[in-house]
N, C-alpha and C. Protein backbone atom coordinates (compact mmCIF):
# COMPACT_ATOMS: atom_id res chain seq x y z
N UNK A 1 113.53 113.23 139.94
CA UNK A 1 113.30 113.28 138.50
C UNK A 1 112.10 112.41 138.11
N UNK A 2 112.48 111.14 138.29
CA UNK A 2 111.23 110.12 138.05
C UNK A 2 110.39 110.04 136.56
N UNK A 3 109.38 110.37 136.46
CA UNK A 3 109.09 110.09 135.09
C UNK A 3 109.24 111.94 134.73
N UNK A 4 109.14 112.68 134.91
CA UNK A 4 109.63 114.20 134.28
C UNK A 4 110.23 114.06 133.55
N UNK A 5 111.93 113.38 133.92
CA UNK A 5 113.20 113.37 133.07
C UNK A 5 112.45 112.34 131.52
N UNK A 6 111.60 111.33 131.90
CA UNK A 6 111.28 110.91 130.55
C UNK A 6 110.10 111.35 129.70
N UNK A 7 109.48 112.57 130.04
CA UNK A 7 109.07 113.63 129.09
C UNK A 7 109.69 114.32 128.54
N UNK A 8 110.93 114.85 128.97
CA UNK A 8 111.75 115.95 127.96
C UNK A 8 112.12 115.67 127.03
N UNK A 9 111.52 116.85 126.32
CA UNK A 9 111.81 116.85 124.48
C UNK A 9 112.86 117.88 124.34
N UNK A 10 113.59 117.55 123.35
CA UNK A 10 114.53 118.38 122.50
C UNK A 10 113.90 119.97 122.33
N UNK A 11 114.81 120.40 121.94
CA UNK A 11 113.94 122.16 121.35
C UNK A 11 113.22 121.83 120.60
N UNK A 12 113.38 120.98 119.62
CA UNK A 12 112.44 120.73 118.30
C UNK A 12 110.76 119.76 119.11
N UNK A 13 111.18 119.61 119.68
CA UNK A 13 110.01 118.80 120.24
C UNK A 13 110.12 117.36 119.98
N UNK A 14 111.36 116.66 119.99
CA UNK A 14 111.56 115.10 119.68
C UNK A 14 111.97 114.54 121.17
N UNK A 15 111.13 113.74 121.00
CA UNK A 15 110.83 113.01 122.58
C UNK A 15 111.51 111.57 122.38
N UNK A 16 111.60 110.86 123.87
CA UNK A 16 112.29 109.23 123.67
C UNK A 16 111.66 108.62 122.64
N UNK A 17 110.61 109.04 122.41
CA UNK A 17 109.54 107.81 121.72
C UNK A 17 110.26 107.93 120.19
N UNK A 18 110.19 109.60 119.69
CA UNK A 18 110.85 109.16 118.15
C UNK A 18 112.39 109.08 117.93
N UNK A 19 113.23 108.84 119.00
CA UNK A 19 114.40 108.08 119.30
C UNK A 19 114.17 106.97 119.00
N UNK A 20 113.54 106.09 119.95
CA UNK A 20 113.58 104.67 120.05
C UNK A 20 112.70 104.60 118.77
N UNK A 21 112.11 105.07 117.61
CA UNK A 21 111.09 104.89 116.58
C UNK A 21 112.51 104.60 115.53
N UNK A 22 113.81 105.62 115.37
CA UNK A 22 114.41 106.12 114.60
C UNK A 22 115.70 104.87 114.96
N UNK A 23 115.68 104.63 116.26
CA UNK A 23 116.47 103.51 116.16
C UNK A 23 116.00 102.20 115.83
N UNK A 24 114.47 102.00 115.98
CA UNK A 24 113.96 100.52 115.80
C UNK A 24 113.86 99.99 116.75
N UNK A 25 114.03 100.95 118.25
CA UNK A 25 113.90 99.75 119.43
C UNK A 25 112.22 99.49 119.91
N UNK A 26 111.48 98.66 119.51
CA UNK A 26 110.07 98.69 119.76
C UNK A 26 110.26 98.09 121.63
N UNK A 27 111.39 97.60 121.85
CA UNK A 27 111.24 97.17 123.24
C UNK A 27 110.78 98.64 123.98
N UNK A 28 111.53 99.56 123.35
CA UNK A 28 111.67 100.82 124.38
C UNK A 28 110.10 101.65 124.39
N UNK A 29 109.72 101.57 122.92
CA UNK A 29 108.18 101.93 122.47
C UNK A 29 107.30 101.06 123.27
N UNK A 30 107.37 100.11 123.52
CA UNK A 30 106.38 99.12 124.60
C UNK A 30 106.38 99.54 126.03
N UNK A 31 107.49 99.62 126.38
CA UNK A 31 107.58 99.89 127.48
C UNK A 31 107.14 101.83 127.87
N UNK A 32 106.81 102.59 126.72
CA UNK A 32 106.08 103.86 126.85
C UNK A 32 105.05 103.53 126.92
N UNK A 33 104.23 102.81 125.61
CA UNK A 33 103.14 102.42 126.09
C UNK A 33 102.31 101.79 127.89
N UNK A 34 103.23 100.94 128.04
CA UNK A 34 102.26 100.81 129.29
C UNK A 34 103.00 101.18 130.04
N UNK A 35 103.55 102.61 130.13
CA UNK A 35 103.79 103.64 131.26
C UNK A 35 102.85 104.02 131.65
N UNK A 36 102.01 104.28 132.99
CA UNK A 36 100.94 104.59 133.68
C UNK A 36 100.86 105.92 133.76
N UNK A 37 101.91 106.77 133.24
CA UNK A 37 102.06 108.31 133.09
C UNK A 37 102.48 108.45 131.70
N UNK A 38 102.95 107.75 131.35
CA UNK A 38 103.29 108.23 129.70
C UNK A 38 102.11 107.26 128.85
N UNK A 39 102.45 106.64 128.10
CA UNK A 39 101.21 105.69 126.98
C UNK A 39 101.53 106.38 125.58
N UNK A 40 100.04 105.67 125.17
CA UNK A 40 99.93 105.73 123.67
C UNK A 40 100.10 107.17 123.32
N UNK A 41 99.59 108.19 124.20
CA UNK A 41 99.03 109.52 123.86
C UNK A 41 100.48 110.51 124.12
N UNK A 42 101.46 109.74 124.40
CA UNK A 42 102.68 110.27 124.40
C UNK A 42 103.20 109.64 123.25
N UNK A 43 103.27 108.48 122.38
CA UNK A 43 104.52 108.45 121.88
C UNK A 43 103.81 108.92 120.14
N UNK A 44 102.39 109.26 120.59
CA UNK A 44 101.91 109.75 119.28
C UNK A 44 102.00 111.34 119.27
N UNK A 45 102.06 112.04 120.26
CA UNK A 45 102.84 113.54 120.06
C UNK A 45 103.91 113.73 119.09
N UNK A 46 103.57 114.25 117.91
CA UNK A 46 104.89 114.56 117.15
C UNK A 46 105.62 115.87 117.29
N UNK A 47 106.55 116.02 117.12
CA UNK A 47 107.71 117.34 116.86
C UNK A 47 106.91 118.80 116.40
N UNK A 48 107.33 119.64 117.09
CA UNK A 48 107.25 121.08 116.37
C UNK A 48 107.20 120.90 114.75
N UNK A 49 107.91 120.14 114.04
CA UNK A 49 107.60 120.23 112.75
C UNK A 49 106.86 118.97 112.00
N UNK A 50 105.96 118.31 113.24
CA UNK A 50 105.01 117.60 112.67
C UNK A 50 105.77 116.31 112.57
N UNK A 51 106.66 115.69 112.53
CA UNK A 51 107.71 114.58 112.26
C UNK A 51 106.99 113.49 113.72
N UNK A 52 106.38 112.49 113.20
CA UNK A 52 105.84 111.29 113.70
C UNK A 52 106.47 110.08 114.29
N UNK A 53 106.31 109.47 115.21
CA UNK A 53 107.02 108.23 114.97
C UNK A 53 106.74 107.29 114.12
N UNK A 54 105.67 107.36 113.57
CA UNK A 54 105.66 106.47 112.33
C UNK A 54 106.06 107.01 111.43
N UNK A 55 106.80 108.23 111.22
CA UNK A 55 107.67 108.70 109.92
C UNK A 55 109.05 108.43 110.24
N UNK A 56 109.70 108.39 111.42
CA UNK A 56 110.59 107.74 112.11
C UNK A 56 110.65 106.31 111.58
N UNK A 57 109.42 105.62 111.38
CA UNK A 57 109.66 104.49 111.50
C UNK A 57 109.68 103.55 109.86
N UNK A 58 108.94 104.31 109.47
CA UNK A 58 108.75 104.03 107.99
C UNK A 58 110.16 104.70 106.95
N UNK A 59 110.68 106.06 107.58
CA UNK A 59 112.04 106.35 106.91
C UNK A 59 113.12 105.01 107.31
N UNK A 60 113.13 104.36 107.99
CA UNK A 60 114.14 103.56 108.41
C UNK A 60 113.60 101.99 107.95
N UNK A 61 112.35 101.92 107.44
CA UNK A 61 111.68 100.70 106.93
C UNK A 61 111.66 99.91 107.52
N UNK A 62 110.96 99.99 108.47
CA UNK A 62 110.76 98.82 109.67
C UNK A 62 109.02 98.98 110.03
N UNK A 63 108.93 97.95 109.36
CA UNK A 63 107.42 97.36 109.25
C UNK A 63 107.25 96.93 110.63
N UNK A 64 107.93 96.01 111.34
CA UNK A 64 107.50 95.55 112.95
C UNK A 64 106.68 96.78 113.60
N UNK A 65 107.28 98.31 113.57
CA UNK A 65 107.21 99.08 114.33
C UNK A 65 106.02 99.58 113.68
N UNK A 66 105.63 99.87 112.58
CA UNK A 66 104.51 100.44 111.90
C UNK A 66 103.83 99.24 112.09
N UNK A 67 103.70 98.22 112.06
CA UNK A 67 102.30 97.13 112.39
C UNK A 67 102.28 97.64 113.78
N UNK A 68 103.14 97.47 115.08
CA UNK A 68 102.57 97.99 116.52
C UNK A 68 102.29 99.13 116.50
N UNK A 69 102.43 100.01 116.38
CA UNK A 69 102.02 101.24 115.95
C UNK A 69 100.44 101.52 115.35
N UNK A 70 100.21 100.60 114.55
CA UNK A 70 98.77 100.42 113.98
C UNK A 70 98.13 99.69 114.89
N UNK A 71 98.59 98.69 115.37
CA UNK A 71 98.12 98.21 116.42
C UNK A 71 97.75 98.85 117.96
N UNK A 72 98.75 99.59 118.76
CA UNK A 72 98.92 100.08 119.85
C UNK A 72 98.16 101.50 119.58
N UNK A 73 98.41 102.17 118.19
CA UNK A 73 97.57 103.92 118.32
C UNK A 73 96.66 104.08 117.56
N UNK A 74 95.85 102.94 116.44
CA UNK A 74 95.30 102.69 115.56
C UNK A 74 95.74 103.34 113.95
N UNK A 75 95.04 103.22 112.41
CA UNK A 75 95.43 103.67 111.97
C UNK A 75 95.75 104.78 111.64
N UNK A 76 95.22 105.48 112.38
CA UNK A 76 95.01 106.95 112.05
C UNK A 76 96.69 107.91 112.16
N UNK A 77 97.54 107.21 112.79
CA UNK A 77 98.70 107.12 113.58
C UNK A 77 99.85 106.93 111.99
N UNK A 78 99.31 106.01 111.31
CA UNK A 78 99.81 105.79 110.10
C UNK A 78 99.24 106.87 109.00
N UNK A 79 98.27 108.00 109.21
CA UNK A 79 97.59 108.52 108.12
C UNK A 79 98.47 109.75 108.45
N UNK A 80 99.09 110.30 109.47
CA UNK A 80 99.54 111.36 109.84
C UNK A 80 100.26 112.19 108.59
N UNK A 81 100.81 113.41 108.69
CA UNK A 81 101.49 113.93 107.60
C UNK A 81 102.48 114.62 108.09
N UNK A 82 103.82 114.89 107.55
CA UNK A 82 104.67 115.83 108.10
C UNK A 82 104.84 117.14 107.47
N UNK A 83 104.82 118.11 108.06
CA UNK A 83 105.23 119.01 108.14
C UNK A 83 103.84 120.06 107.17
N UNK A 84 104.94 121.32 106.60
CA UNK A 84 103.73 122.18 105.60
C UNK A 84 103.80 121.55 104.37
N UNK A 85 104.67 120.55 104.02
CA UNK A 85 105.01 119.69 102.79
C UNK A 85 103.37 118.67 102.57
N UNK A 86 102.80 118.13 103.91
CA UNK A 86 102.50 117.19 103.66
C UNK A 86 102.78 115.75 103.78
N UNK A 87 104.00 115.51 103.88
CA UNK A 87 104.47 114.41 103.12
C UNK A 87 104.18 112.90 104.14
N UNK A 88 103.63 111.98 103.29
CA UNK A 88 103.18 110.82 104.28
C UNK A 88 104.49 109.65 104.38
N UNK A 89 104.36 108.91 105.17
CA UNK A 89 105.24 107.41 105.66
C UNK A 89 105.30 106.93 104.20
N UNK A 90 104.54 106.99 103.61
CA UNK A 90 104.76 105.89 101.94
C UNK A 90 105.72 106.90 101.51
N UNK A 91 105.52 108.61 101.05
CA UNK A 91 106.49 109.19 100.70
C UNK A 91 108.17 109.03 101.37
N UNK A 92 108.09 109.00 102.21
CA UNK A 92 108.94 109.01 103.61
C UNK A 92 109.95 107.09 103.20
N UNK A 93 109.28 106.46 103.02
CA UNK A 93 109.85 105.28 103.09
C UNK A 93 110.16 105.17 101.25
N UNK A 94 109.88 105.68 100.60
CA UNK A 94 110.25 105.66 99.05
C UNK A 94 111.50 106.65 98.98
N UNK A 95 111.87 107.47 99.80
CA UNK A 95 113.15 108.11 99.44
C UNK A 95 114.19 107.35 99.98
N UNK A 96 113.93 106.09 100.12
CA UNK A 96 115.59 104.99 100.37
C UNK A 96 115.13 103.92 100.07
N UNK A 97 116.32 103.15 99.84
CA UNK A 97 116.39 102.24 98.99
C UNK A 97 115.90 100.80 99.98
N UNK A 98 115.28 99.52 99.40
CA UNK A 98 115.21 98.30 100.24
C UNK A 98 113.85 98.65 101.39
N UNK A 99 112.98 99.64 101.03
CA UNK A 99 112.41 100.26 101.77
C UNK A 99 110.76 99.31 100.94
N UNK A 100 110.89 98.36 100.12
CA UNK A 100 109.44 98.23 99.57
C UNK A 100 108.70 97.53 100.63
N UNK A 101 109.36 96.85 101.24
CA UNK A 101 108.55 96.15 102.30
C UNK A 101 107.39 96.80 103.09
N UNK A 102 107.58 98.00 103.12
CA UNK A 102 107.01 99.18 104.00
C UNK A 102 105.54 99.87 103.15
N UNK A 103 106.15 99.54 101.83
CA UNK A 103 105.03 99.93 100.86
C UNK A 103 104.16 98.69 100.41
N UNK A 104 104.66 97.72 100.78
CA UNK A 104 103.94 96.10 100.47
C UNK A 104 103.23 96.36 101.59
N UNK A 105 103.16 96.63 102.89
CA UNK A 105 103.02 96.27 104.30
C UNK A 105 101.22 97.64 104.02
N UNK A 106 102.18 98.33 103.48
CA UNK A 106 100.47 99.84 103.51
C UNK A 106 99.51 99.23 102.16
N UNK A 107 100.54 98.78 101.27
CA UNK A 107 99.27 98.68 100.31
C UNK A 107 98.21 97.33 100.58
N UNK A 108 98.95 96.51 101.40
CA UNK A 108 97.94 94.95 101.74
C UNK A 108 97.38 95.64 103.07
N UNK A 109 97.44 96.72 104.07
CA UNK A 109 96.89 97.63 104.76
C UNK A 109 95.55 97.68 104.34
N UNK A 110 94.39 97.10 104.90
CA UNK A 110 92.57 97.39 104.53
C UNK A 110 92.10 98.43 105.19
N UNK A 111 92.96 99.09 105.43
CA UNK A 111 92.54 100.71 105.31
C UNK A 111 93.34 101.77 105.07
N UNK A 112 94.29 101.41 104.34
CA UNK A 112 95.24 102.15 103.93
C UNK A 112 95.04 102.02 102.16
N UNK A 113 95.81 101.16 101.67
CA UNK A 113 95.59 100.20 100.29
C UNK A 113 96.68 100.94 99.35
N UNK A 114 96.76 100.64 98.39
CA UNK A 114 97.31 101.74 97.09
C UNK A 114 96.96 103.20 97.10
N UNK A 115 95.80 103.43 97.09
CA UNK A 115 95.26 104.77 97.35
C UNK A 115 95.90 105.65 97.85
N UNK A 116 96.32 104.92 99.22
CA UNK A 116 97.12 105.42 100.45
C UNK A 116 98.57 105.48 99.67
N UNK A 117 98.85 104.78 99.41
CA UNK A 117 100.21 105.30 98.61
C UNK A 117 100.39 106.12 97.36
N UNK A 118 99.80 106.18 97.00
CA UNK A 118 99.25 107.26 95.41
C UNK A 118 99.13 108.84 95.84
N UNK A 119 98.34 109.00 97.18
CA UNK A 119 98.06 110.08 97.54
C UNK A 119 99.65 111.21 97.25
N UNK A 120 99.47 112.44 97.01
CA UNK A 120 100.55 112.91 96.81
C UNK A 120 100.98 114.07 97.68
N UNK A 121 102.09 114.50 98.21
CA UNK A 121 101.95 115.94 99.27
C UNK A 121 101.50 116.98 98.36
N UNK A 122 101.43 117.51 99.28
CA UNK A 122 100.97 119.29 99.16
C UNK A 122 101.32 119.69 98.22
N UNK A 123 102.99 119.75 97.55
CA UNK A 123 103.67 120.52 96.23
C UNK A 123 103.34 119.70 94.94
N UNK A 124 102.93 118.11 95.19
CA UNK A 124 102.66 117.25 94.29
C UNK A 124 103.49 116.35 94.12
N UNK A 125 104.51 116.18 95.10
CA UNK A 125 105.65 115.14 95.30
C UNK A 125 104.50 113.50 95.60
N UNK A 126 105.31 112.58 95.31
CA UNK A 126 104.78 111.08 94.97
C UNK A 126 106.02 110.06 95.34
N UNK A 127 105.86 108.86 95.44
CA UNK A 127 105.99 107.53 96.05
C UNK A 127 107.33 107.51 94.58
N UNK A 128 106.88 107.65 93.36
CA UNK A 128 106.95 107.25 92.29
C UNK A 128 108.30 108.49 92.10
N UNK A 129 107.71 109.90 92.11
CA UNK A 129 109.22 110.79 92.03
C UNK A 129 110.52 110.11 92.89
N UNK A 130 110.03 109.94 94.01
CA UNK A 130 111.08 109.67 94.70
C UNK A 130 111.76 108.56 94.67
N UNK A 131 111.18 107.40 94.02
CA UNK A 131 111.89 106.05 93.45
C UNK A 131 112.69 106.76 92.34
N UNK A 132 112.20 107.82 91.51
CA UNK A 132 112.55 107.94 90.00
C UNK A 132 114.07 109.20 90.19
N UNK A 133 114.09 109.54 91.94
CA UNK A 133 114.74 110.54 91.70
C UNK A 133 116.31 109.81 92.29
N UNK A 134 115.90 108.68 92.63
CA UNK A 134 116.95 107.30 93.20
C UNK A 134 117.10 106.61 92.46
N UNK A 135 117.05 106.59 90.64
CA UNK A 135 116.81 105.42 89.85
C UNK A 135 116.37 104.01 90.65
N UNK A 136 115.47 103.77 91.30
CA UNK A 136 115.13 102.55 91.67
C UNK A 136 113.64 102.48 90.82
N UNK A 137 114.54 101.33 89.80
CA UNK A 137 113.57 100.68 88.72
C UNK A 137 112.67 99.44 89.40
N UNK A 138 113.15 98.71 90.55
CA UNK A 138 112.40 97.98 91.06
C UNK A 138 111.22 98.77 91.97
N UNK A 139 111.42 99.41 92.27
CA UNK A 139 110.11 100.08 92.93
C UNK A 139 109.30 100.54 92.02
N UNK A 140 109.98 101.50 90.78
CA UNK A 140 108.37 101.91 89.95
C UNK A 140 107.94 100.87 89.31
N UNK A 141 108.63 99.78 89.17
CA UNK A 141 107.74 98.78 88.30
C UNK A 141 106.39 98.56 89.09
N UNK A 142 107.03 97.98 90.84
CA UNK A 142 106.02 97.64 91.72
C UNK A 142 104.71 98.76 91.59
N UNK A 143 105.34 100.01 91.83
CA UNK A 143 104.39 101.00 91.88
C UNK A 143 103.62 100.93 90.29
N UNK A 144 104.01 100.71 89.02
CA UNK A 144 103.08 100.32 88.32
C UNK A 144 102.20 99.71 88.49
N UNK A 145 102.45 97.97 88.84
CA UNK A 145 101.70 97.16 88.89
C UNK A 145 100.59 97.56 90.30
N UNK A 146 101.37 97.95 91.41
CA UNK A 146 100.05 97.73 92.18
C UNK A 146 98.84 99.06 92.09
N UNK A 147 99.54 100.61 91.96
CA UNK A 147 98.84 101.24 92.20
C UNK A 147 98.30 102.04 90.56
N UNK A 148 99.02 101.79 89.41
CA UNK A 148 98.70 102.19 88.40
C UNK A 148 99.45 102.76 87.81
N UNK A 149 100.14 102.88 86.48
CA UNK A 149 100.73 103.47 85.64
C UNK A 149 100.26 105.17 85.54
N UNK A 150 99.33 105.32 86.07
CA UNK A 150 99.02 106.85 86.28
C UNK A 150 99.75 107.85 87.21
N UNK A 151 100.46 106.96 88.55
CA UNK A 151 100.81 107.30 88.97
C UNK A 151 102.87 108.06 88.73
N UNK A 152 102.94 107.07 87.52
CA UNK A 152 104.42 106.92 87.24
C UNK A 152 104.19 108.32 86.21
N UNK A 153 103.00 108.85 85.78
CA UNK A 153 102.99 110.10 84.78
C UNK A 153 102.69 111.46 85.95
N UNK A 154 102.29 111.19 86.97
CA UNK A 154 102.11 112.51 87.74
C UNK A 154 103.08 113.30 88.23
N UNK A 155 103.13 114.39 87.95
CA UNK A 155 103.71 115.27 87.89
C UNK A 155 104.08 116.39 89.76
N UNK A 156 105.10 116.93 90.11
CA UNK A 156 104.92 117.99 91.01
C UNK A 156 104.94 119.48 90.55
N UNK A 157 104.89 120.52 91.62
CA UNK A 157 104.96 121.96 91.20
C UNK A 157 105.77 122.08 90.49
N UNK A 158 105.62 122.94 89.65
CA UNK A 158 106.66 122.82 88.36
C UNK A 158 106.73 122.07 87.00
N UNK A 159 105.71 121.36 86.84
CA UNK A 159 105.92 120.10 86.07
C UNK A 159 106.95 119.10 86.23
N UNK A 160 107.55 119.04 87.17
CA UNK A 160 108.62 117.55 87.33
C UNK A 160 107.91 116.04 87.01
N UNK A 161 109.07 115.87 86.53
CA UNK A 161 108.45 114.09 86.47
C UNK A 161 109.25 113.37 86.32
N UNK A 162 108.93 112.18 86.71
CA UNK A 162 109.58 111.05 87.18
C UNK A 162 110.84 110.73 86.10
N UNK A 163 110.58 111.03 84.76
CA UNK A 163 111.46 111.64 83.77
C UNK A 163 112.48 112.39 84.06
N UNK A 164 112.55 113.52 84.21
CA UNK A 164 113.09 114.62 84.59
C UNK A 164 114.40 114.10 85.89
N UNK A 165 113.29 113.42 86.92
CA UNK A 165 114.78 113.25 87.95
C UNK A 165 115.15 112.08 87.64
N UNK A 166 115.01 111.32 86.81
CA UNK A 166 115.63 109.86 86.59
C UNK A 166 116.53 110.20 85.71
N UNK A 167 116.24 111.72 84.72
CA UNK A 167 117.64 112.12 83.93
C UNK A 167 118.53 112.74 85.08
N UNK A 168 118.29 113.41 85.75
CA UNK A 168 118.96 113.91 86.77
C UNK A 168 120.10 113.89 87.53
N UNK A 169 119.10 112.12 87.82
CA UNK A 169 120.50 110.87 88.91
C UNK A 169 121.27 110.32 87.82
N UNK A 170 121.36 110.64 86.23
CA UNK A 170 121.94 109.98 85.77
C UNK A 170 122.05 108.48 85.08
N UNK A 171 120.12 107.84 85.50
CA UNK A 171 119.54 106.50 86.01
C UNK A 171 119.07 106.49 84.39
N UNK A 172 120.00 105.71 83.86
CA UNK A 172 119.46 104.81 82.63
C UNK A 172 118.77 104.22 81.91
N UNK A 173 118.74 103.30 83.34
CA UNK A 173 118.18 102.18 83.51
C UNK A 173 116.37 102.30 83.93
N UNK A 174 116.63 103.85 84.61
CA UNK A 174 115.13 104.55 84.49
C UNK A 174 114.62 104.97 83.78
N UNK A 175 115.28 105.35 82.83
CA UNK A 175 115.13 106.19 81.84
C UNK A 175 114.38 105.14 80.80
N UNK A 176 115.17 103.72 80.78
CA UNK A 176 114.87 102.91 79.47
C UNK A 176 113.73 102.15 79.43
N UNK A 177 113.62 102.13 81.21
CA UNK A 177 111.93 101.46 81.78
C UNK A 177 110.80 102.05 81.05
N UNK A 178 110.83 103.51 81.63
CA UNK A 178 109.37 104.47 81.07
C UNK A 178 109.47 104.47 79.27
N UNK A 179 110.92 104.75 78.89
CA UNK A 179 110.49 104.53 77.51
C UNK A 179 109.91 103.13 77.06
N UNK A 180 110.10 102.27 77.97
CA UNK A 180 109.61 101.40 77.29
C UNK A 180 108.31 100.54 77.60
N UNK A 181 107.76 101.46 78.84
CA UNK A 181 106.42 101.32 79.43
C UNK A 181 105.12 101.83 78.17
N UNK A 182 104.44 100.41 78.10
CA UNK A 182 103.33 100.89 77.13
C UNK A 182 102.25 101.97 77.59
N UNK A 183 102.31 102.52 78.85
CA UNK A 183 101.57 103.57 79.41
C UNK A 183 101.90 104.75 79.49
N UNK A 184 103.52 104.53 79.16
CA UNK A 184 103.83 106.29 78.88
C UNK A 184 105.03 106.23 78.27
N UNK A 185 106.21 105.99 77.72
CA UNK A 185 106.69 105.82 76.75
C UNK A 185 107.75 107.02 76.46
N UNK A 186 108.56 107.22 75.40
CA UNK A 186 109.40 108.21 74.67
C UNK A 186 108.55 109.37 75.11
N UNK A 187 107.11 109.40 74.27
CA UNK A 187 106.98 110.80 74.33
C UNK A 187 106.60 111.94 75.67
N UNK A 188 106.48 110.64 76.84
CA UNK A 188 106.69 111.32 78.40
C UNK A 188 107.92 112.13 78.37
N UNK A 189 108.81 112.17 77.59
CA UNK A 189 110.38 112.79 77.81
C UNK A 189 110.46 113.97 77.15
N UNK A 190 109.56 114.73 76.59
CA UNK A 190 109.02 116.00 75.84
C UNK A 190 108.75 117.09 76.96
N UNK A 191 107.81 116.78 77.96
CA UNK A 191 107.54 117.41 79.08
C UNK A 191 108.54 118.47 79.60
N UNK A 192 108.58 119.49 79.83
CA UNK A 192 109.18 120.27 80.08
C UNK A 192 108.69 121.04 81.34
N UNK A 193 109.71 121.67 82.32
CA UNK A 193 109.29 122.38 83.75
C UNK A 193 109.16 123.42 83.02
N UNK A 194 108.35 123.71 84.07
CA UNK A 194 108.35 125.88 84.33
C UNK A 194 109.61 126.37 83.83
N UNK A 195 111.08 125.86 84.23
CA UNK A 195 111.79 126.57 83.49
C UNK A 195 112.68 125.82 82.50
N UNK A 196 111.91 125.29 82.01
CA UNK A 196 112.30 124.53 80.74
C UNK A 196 112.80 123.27 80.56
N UNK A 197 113.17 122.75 81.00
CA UNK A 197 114.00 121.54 81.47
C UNK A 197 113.26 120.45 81.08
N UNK A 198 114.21 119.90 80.64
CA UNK A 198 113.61 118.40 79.86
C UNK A 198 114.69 117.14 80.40
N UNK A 199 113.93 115.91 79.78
CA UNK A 199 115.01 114.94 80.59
C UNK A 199 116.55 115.00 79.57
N UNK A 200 116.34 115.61 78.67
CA UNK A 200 117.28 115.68 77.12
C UNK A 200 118.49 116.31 77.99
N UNK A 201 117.70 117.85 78.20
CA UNK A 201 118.97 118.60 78.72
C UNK A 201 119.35 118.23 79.92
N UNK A 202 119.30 117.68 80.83
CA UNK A 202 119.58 117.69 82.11
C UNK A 202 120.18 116.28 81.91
N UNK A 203 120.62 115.69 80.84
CA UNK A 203 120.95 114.22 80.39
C UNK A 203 122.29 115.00 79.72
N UNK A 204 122.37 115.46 79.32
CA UNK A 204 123.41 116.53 78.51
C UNK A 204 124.30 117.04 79.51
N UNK A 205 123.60 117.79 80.31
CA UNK A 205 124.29 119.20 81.22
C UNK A 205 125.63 118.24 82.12
């Protein structure tokens, strides 16, 4: 068997590397790296559906592994995207909670920055929906302050907004932030989707 058995990937194409990414074991990621048959150029192969180990690693918010990672495959390793969505590690690490560290870690990133977190996928999904669709009021504040209150008004396909799913989850406490954000306010809550939907009714329903 020898090193063979530690190339085999799943059907999907998930290899040891985004195992040990998904569990946090960087011992096991080191020790790919200076495999004399496996390395860097293995544990940066992602999945049939594009799924990274640094999306592995950033969904589970573990900054150790995304600094070696930047370190060991450079940044470019961190710029990756998943899937036909698009969707980057900042998106990826904003859909759970206790996860800001990961977004502190890209935005003090000098080649990553805010920017890098602002960027939005493919459908128009954001850092900011996905705090807003978790009522986590401590993240959009952050995401105010560092990357801009512009970002807390952008919208995905459909017109969604950060409005919209903060009525959604039921999030109050999200709800009472933006109204009371001098950058976008009550009348952000007018906005309506493609099929009508406002934060009113979906606060109702």
């Amino acid at each position: 068997n020898g090193v063979g058995s530690l190339r085999v990937a799943r059907r999907d194409g998930t290899t040891i590397a985004h195992i040990a990414a998904a569990a946090g074991s960087l011992k096991v990621l080191r020790f790919i790296a200076e495999h004399p048959e496996l390395g860097p150029d293995f544990i940066d192969t992602p999945t049939d559906g594009g799924d990274s180990v640094a999306h592995q690693a950033a969904q589970r918010g573990d900054v150790a592994v995304l600094q070696w990672l930047d370190e060991t495959l450079g940044t470019d390793a961190l710029r990756a995207r998943r899937g036909e969505r698009g969707v980057s590690i900042a998106q990826l690490a904003a859909e759970k909670k206790n996860n800001l560290p990961v977004l502190q870690f890209l935005a003090d990133h000098p080649k990553l920055g805010p920017k890098f977190i602002a960027e939005p996928a493919r459908n128009g999904d954001t850092v900011a929906l996905q705090a807003a669709q978790r009522g986590d009021v401590d993240m959009l504040r952050w995401l105010s302050d560092v990357c801009g209150p512009p970002l807390l008004l952008a919208q995905r396909d459909g017109h969604v907004t950060t409005a919209l799913l903060a009525a959604g989850a039921g999030s109050l406490a999200t709800l009472k932030y933006l109204a009371a954000h001098p950058d976008i306010g009550p009348r952000f809550f007018h906005v309506a989707t493609d099929r009508g939907n406002t934060p009113a009714l979906l606060a109702a329903s």
